[in-house]
PDB file of N, CA and C in Angstrom:
ATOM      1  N   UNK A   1       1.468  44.395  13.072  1.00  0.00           N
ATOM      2  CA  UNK A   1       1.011  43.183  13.716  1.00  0.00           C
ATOM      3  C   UNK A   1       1.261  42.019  12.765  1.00  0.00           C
ATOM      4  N   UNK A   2       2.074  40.959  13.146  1.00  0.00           N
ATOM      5  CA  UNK A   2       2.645  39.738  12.432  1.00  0.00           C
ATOM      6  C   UNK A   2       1.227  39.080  12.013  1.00  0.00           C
ATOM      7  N   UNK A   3       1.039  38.846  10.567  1.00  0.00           N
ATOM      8  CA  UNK A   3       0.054  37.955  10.424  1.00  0.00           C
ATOM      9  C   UNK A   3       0.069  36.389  10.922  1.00  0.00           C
ATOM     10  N   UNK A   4      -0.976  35.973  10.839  1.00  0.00           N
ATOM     11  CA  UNK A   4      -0.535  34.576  11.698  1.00  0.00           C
ATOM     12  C   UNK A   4      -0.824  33.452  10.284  1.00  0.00           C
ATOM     13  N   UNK A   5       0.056  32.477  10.444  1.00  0.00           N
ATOM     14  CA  UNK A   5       0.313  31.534   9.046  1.00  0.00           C
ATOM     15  C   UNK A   5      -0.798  30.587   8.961  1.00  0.00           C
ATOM     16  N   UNK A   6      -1.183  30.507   8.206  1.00  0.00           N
ATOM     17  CA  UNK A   6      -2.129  29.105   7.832  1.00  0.00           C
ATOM     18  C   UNK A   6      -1.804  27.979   8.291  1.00  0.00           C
ATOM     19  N   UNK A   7      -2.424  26.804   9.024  1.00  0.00           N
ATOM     20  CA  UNK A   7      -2.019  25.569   9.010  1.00  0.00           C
ATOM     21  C   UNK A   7      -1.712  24.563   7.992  1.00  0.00           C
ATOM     22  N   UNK A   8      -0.312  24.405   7.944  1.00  0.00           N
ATOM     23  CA  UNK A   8       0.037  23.200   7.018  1.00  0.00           C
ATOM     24  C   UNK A   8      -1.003  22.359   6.766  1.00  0.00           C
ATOM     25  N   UNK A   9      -1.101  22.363   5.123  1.00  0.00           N
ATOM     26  CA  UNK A   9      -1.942  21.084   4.399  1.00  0.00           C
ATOM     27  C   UNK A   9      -1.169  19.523   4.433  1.00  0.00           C
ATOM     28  N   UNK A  10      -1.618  18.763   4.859  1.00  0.00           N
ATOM     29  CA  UNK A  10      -1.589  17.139   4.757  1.00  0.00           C
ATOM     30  C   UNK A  10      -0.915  17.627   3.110  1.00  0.00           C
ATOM     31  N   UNK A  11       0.372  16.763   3.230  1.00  0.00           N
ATOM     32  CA  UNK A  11       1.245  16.775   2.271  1.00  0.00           C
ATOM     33  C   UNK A  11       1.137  15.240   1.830  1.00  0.00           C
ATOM     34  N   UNK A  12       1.177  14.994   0.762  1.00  0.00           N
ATOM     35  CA  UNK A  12       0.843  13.568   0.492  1.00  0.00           C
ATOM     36  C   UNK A  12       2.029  13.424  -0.022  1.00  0.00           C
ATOM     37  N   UNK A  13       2.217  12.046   0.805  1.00  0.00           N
ATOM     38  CA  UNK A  13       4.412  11.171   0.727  1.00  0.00           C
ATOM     39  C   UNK A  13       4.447  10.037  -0.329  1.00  0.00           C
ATOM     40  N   UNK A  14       5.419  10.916  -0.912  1.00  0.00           N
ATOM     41  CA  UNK A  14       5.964   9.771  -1.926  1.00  0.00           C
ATOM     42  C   UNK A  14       6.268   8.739  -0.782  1.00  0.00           C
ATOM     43  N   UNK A  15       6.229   7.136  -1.235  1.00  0.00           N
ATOM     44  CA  UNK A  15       6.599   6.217  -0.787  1.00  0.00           C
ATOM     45  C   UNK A  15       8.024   5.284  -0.796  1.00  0.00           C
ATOM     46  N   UNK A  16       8.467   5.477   0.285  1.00  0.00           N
ATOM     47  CA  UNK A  16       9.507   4.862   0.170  1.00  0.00           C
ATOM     48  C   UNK A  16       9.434   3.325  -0.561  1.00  0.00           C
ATOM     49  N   UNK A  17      10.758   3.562  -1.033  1.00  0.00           N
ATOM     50  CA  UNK A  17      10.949   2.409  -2.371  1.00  0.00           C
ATOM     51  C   UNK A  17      10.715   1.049  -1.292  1.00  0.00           C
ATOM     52  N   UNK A  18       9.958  -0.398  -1.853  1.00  0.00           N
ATOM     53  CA  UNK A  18       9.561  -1.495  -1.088  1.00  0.00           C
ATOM     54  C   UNK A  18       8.230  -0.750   0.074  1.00  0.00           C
ATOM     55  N   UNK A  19       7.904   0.016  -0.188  1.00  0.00           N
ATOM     56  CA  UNK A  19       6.506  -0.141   1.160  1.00  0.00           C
ATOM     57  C   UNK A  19       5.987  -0.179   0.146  1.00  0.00           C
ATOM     58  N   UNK A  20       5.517   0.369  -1.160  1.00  0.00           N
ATOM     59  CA  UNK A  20       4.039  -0.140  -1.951  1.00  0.00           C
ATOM     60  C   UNK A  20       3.734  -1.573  -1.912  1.00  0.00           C
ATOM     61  N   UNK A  21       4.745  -2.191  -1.934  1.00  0.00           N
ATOM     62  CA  UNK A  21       4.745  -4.100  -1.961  1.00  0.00           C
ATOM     63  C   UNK A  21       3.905  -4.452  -0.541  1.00  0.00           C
ATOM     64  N   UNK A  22       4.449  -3.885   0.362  1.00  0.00           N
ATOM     65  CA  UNK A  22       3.790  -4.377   1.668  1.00  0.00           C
ATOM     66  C   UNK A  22       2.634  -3.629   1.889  1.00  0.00           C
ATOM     67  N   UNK A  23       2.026  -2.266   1.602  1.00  0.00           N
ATOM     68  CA  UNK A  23       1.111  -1.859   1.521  1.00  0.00           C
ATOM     69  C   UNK A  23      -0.038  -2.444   0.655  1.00  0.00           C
ATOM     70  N   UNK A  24       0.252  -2.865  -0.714  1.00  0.00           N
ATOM     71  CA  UNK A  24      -0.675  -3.922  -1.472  1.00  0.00           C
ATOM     72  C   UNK A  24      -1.086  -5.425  -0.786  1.00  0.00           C
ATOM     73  N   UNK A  25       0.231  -5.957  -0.640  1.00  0.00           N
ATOM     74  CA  UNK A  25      -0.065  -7.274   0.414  1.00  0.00           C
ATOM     75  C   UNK A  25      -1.081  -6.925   1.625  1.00  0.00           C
ATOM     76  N   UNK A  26      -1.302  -5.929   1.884  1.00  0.00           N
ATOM     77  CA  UNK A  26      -2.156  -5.844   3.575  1.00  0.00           C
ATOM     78  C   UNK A  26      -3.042  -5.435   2.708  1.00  0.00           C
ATOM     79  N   UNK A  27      -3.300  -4.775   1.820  1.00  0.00           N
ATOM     80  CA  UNK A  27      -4.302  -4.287   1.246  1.00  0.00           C
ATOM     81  C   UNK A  27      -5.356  -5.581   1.017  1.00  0.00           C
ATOM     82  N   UNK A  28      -4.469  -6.699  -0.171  1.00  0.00           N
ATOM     83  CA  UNK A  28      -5.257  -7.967  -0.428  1.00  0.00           C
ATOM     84  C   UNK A  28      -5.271  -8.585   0.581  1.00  0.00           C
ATOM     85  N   UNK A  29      -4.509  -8.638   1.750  1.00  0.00           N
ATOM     86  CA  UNK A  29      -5.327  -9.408   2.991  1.00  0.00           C
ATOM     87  C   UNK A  29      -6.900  -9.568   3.111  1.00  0.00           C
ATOM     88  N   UNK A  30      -7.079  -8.116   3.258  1.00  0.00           N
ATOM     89  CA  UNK A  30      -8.467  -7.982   3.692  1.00  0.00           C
ATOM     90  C   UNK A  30      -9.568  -8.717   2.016  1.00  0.00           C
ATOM     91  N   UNK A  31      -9.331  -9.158   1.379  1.00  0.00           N
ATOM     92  CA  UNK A  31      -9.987  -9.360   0.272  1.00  0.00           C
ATOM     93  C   UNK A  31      -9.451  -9.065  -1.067  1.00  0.00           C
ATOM     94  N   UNK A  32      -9.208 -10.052  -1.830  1.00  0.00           N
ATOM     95  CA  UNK A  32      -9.510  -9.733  -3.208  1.00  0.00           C
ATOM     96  C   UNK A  32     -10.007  -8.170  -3.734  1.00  0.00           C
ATOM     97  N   UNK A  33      -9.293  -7.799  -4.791  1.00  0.00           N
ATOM     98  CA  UNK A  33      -9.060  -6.310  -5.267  1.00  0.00           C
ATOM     99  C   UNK A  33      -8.617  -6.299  -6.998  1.00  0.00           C
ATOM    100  N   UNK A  34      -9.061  -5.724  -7.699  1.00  0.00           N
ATOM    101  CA  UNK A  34      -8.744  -5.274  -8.611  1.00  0.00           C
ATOM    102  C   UNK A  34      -7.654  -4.082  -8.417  1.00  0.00           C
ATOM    103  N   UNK A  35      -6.822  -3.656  -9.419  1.00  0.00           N
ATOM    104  CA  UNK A  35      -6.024  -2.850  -8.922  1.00  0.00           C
ATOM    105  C   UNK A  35      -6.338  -1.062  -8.925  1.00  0.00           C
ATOM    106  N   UNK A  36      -7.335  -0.657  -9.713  1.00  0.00           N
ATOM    107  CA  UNK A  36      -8.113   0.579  -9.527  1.00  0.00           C
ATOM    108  C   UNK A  36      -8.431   0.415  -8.034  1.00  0.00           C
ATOM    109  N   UNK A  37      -8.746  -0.589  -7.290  1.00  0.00           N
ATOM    110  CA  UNK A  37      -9.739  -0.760  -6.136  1.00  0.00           C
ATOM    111  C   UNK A  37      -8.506  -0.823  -4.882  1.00  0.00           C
ATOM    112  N   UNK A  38      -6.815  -1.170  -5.149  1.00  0.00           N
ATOM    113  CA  UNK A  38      -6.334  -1.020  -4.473  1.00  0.00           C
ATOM    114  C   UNK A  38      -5.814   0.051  -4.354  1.00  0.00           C
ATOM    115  N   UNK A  39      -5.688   0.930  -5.048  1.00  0.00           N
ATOM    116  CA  UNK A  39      -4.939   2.286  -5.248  1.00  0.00           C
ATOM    117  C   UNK A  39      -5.657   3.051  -4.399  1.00  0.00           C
ATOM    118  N   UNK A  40      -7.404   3.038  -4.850  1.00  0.00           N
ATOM    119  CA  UNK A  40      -8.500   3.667  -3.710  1.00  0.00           C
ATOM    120  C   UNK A  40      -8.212   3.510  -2.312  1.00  0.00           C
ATOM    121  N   UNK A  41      -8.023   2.649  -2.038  1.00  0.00           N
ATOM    122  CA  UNK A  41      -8.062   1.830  -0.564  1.00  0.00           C
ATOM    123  C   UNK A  41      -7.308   2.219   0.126  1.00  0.00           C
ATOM    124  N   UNK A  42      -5.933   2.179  -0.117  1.00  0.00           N
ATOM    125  CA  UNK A  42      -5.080   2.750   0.294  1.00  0.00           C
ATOM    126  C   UNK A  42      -4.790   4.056   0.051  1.00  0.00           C
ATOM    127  N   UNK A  43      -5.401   4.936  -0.770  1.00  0.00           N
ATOM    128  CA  UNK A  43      -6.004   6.091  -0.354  1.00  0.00           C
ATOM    129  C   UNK A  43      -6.911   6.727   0.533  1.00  0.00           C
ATOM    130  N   UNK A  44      -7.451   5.874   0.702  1.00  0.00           N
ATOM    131  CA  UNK A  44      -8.810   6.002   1.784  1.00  0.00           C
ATOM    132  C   UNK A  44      -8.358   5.361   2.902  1.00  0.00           C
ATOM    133  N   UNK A  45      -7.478   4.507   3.057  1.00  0.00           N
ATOM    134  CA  UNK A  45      -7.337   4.354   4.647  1.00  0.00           C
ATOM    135  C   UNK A  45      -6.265   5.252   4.918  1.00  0.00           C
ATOM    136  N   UNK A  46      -5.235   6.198   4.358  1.00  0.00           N
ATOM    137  CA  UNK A  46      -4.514   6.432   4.477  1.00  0.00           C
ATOM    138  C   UNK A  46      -4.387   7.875   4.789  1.00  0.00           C
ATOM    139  N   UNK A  47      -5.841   8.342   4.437  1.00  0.00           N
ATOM    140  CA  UNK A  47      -6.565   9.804   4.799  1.00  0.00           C
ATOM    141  C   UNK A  47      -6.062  10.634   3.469  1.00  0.00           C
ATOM    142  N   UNK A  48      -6.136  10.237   2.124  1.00  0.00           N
ATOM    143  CA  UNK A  48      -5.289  11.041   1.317  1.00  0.00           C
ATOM    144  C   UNK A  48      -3.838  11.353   1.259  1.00  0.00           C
ATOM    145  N   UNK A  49      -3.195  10.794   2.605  1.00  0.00           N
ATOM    146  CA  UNK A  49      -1.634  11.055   2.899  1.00  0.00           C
ATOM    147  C   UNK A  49      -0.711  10.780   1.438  1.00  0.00           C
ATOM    148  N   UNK A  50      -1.277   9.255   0.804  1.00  0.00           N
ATOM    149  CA  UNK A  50      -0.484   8.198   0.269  1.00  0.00           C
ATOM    150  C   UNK A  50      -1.623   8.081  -1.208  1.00  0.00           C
ATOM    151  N   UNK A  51      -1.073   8.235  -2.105  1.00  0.00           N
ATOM    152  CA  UNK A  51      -1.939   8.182  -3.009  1.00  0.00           C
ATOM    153  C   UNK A  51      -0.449   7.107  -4.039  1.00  0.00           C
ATOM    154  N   UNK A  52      -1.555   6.116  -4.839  1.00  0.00           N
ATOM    155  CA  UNK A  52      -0.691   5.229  -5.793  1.00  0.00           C
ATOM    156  C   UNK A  52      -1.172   5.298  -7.069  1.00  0.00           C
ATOM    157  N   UNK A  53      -0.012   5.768  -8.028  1.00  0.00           N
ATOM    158  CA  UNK A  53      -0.161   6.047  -9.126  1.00  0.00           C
ATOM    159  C   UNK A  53      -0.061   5.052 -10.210  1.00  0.00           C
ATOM    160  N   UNK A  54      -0.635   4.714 -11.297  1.00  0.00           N
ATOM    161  CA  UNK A  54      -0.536   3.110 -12.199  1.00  0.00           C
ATOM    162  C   UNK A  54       0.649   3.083 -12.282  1.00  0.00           C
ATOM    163  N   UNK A  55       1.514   3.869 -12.660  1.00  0.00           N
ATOM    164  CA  UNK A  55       2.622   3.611 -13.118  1.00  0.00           C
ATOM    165  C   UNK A  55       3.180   3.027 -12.205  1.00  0.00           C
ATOM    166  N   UNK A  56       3.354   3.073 -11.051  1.00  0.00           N
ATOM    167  CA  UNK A  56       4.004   2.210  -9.765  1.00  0.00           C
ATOM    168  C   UNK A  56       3.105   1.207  -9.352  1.00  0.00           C
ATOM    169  N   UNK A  57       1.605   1.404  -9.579  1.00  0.00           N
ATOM    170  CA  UNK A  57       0.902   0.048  -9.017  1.00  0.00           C
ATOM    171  C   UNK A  57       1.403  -1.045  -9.858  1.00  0.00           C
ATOM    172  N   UNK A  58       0.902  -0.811 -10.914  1.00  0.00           N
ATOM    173  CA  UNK A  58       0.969  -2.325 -11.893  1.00  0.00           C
ATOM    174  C   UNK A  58       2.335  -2.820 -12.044  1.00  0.00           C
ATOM    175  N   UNK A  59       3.237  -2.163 -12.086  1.00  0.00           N
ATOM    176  CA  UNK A  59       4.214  -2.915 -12.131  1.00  0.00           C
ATOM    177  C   UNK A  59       5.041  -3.834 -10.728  1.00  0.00           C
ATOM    178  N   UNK A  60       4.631  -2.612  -9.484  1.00  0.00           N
ATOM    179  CA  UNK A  60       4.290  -3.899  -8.258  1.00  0.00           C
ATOM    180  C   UNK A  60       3.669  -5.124  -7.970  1.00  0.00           C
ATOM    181  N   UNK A  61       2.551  -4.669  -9.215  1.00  0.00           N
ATOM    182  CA  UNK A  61       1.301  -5.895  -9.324  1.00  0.00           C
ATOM    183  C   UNK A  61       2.428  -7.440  -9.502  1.00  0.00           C
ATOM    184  N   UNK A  62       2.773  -7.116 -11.072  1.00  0.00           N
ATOM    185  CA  UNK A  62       3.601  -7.805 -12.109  1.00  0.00           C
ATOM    186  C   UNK A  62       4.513  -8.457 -10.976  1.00  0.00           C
ATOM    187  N   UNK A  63       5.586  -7.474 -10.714  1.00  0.00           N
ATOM    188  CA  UNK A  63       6.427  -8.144  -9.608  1.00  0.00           C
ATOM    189  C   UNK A  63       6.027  -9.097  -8.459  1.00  0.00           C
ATOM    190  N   UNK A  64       4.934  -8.774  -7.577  1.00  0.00           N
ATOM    191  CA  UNK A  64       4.498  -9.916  -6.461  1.00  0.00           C
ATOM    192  C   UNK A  64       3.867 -10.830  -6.964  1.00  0.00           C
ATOM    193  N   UNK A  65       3.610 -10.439  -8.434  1.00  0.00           N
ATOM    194  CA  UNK A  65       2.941 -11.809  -8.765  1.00  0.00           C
ATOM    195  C   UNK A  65       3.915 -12.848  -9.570  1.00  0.00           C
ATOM    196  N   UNK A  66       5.180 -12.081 -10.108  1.00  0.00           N
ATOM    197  CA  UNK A  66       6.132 -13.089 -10.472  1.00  0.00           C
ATOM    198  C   UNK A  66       6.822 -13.688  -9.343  1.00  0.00           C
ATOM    199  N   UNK A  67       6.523 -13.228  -8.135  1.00  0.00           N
ATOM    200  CA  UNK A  67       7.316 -13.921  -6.951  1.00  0.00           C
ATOM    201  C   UNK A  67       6.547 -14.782  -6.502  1.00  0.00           C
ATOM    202  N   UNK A  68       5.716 -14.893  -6.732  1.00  0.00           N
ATOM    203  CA  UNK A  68       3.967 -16.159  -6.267  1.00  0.00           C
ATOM    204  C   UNK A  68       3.652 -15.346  -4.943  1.00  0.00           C
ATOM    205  N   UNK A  69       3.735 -14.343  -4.635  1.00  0.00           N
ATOM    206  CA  UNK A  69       3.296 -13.636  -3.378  1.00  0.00           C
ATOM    207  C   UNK A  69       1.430 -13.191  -3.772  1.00  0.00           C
ATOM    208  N   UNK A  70       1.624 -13.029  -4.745  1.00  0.00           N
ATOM    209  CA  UNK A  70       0.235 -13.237  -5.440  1.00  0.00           C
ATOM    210  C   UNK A  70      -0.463 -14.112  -6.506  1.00  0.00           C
ATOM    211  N   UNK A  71      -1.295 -14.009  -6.786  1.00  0.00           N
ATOM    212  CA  UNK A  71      -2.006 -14.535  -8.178  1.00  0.00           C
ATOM    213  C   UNK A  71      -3.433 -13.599  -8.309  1.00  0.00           C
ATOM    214  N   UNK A  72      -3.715 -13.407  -9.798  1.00  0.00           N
ATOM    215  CA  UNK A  72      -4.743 -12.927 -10.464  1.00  0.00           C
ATOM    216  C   UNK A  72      -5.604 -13.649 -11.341  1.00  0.00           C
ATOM    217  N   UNK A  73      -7.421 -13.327 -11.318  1.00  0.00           N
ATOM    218  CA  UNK A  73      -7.834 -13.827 -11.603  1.00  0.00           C
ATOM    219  C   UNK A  73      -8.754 -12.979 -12.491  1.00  0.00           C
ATOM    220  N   UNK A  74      -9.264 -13.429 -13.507  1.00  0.00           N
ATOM    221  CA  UNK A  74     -10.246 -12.212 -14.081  1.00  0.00           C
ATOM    222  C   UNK A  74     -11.634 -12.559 -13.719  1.00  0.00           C
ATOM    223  N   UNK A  75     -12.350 -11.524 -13.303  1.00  0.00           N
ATOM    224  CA  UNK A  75     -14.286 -11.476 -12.754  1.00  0.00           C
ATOM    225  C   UNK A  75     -13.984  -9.935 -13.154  1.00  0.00           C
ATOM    226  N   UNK A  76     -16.039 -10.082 -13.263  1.00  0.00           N
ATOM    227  CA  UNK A  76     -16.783  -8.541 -13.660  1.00  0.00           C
ATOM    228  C   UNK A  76     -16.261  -7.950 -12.051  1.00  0.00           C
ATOM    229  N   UNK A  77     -15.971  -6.929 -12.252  1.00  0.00           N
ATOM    230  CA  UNK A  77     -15.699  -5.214 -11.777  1.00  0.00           C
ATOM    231  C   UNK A  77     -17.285  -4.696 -11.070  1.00  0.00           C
ATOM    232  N   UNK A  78     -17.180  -3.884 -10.450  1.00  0.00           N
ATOM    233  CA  UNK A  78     -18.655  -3.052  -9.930  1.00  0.00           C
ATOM    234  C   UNK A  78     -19.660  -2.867 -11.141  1.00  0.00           C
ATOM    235  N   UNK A  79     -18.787  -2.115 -12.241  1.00  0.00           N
ATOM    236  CA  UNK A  79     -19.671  -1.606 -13.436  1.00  0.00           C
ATOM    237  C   UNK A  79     -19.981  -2.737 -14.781  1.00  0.00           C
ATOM    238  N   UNK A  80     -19.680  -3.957 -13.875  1.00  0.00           N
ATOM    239  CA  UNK A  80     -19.838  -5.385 -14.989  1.00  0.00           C
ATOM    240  C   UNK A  80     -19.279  -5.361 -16.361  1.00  0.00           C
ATOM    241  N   UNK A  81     -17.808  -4.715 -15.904  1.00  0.00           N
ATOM    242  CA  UNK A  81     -16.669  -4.898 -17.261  1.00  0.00           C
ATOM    243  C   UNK A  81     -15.633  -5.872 -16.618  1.00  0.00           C
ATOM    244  N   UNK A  82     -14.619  -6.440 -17.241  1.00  0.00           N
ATOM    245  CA  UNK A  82     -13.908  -7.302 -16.769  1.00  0.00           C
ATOM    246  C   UNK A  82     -12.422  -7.057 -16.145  1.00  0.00           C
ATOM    247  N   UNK A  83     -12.173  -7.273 -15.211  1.00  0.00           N
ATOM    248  CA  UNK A  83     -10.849  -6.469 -14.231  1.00  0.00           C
ATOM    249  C   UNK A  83     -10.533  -8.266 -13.793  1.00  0.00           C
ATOM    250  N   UNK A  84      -9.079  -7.659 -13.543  1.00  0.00           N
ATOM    251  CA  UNK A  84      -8.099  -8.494 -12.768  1.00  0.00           C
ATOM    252  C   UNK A  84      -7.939  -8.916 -11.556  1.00  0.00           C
ATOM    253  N   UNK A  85      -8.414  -9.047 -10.949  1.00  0.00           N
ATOM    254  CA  UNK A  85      -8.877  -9.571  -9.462  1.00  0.00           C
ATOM    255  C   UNK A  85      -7.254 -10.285  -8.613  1.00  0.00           C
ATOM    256  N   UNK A  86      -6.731  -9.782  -7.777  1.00  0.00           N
ATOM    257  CA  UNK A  86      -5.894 -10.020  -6.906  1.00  0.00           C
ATOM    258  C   UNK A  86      -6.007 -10.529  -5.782  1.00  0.00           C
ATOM    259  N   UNK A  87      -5.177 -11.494  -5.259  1.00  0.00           N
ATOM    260  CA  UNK A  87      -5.554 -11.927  -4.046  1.00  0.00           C
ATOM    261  C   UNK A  87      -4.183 -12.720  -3.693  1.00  0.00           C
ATOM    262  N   UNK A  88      -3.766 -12.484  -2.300  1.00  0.00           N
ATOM    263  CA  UNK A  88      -2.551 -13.284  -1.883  1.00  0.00           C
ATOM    264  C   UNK A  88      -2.844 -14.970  -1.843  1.00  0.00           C
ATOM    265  N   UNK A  89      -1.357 -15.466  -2.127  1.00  0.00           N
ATOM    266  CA  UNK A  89      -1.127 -16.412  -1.528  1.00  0.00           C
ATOM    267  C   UNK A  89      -0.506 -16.626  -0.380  1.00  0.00           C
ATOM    268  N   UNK A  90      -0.646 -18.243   0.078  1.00  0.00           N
ATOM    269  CA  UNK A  90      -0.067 -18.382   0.867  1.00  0.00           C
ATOM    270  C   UNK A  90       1.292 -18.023   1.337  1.00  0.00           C
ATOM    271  N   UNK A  91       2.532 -17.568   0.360  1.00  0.00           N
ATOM    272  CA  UNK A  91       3.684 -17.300   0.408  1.00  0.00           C
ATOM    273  C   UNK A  91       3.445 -15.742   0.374  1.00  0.00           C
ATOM    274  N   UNK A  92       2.566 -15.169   0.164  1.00  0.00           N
ATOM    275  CA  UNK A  92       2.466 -14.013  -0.131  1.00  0.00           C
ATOM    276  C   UNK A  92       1.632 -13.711   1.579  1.00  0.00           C
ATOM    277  N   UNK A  93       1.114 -14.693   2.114  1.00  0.00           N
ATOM    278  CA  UNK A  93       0.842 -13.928   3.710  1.00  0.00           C
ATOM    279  C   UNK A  93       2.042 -14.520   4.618  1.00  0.00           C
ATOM    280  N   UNK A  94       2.511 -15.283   4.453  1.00  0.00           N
ATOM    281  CA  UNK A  94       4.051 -15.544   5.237  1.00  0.00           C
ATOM    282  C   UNK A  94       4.552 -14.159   4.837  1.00  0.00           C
ATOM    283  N   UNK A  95       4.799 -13.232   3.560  1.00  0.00           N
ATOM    284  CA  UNK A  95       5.874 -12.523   3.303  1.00  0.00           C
ATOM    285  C   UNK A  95       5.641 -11.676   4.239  1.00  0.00           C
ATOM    286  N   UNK A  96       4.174 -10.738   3.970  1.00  0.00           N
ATOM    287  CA  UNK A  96       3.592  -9.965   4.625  1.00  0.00           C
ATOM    288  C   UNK A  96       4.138 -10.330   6.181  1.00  0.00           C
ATOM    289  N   UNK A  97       3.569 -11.111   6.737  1.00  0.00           N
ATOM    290  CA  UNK A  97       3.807 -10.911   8.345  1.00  0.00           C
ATOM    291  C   UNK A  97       5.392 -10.852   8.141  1.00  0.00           C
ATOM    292  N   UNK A  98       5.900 -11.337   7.606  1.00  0.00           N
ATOM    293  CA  UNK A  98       7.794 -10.969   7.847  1.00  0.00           C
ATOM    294  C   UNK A  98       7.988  -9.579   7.448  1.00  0.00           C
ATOM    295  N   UNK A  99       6.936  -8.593   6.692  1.00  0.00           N
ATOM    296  CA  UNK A  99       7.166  -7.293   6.386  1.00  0.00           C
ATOM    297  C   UNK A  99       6.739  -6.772   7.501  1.00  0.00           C
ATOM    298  N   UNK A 100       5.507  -7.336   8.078  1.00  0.00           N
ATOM    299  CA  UNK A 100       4.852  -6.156   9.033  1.00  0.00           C
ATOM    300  C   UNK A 100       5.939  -6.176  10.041  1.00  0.00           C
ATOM    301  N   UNK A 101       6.516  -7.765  10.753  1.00  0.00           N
ATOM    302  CA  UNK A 101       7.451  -7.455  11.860  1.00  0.00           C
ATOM    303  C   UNK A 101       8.809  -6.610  11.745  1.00  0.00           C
ATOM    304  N   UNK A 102       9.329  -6.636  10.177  1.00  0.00           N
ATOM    305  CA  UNK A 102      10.670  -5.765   9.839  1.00  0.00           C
ATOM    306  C   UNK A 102      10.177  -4.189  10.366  1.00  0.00           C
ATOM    307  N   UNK A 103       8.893  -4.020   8.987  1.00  0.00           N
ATOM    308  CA  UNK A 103       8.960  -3.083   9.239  1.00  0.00           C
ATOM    309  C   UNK A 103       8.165  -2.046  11.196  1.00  0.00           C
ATOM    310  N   UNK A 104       7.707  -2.892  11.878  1.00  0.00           N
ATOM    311  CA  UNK A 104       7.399  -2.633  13.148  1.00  0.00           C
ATOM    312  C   UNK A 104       8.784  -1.807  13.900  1.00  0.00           C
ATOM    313  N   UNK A 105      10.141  -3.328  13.342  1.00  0.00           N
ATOM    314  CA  UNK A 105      11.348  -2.777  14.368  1.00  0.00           C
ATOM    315  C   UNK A 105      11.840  -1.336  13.648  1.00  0.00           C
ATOM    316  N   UNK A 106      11.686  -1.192  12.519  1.00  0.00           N
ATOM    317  CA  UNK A 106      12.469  -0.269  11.824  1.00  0.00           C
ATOM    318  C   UNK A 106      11.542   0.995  12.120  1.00  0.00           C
ATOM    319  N   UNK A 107      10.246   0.721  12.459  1.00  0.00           N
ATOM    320  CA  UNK A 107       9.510   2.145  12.599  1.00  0.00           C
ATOM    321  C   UNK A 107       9.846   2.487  14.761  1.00  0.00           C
ATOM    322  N   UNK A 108       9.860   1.452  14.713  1.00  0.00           N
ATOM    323  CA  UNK A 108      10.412   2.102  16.876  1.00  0.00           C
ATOM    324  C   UNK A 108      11.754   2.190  16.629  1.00  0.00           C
ATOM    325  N   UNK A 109      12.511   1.929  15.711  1.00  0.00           N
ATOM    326  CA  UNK A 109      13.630   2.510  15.668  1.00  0.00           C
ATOM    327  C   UNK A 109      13.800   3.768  15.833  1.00  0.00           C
ATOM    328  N   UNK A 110      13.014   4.085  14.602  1.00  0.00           N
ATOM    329  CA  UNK A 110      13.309   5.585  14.277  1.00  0.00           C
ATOM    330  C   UNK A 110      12.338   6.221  15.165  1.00  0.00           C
ATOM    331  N   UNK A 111      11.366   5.676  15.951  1.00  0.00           N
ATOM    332  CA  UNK A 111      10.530   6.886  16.359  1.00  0.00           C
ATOM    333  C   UNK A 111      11.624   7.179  17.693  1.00  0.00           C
ATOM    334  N   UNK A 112      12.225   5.958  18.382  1.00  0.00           N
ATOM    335  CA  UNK A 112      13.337   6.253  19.478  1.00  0.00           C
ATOM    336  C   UNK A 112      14.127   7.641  18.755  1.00  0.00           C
ATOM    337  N   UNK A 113      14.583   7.205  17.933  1.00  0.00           N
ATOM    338  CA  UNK A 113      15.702   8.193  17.574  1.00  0.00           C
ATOM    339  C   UNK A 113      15.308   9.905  16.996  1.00  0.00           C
ATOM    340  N   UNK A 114      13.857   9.681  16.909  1.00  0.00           N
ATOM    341  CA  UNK A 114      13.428  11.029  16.582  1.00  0.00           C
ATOM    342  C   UNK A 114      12.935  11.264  17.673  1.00  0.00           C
ATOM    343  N   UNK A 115      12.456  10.950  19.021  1.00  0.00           N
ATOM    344  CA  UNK A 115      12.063  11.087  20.613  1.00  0.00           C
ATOM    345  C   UNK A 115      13.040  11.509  21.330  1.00  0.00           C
ATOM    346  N   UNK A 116      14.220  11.447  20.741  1.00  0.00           N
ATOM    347  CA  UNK A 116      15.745  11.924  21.735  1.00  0.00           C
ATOM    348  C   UNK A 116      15.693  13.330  21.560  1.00  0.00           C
ATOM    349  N   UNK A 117      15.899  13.656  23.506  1.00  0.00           N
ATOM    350  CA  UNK A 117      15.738  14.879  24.130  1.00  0.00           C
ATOM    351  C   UNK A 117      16.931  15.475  23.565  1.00  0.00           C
TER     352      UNK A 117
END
């Protein structure tokens, strides 16, 4: 008698190169973030799928903020030590909505093309 297989575990996806940028931008939409606090977040909305590692956060950080898509500010943290506080700018929520609509067409793209009978 064939044993029957376990259900696949939630595999957590490396991220395609450019979505951490637009994933952080929606992230600081909703509020100002330190970057420990964005890595969480987007872990937690993401159901564990998507997990972000420093080595790729901060230097995304660095980058949107040399593009003025962001700016940082320093305030006390939860545990009243001092963290870097993130928050978009204005050029940085123009970018965003031009990411969310790219990436909208590029995701019904592919879901068409993975829906073909």
């Amino acid at each position: 008698m064939p044993r029957e297989k376990p259900a696949p575990a939630k595999q957590k996806s490396d991220l395609l190169q450019g979505t951490l940028d637009v994933l952080v931008l929606k992230t600081l939409a909703l509020q100002p973030m330190h970057g420990w606090g964005i890595a969480q977040r987007i872990q937690q909305i993401s159901e564990n799928v998507l997990q972000v590692n420093q080595g790729s956060l901060y230097p995304a950080l660095h980058r949107l903020e040399d593009q003025d898509l962001i700016k940082a500010n320093w305030g006390p943290s939860e545990n009243n030590r001092q963290a870097k506080y993130y928050e978009l700018t204005r050029l940085g929520r123009k970018q965003l909505a031009n990411e969310t609509e790219n990436w909208q067409r590029l995701s019904d793209a592919v879901d068409r093309i993975l829906g073909m009978a």
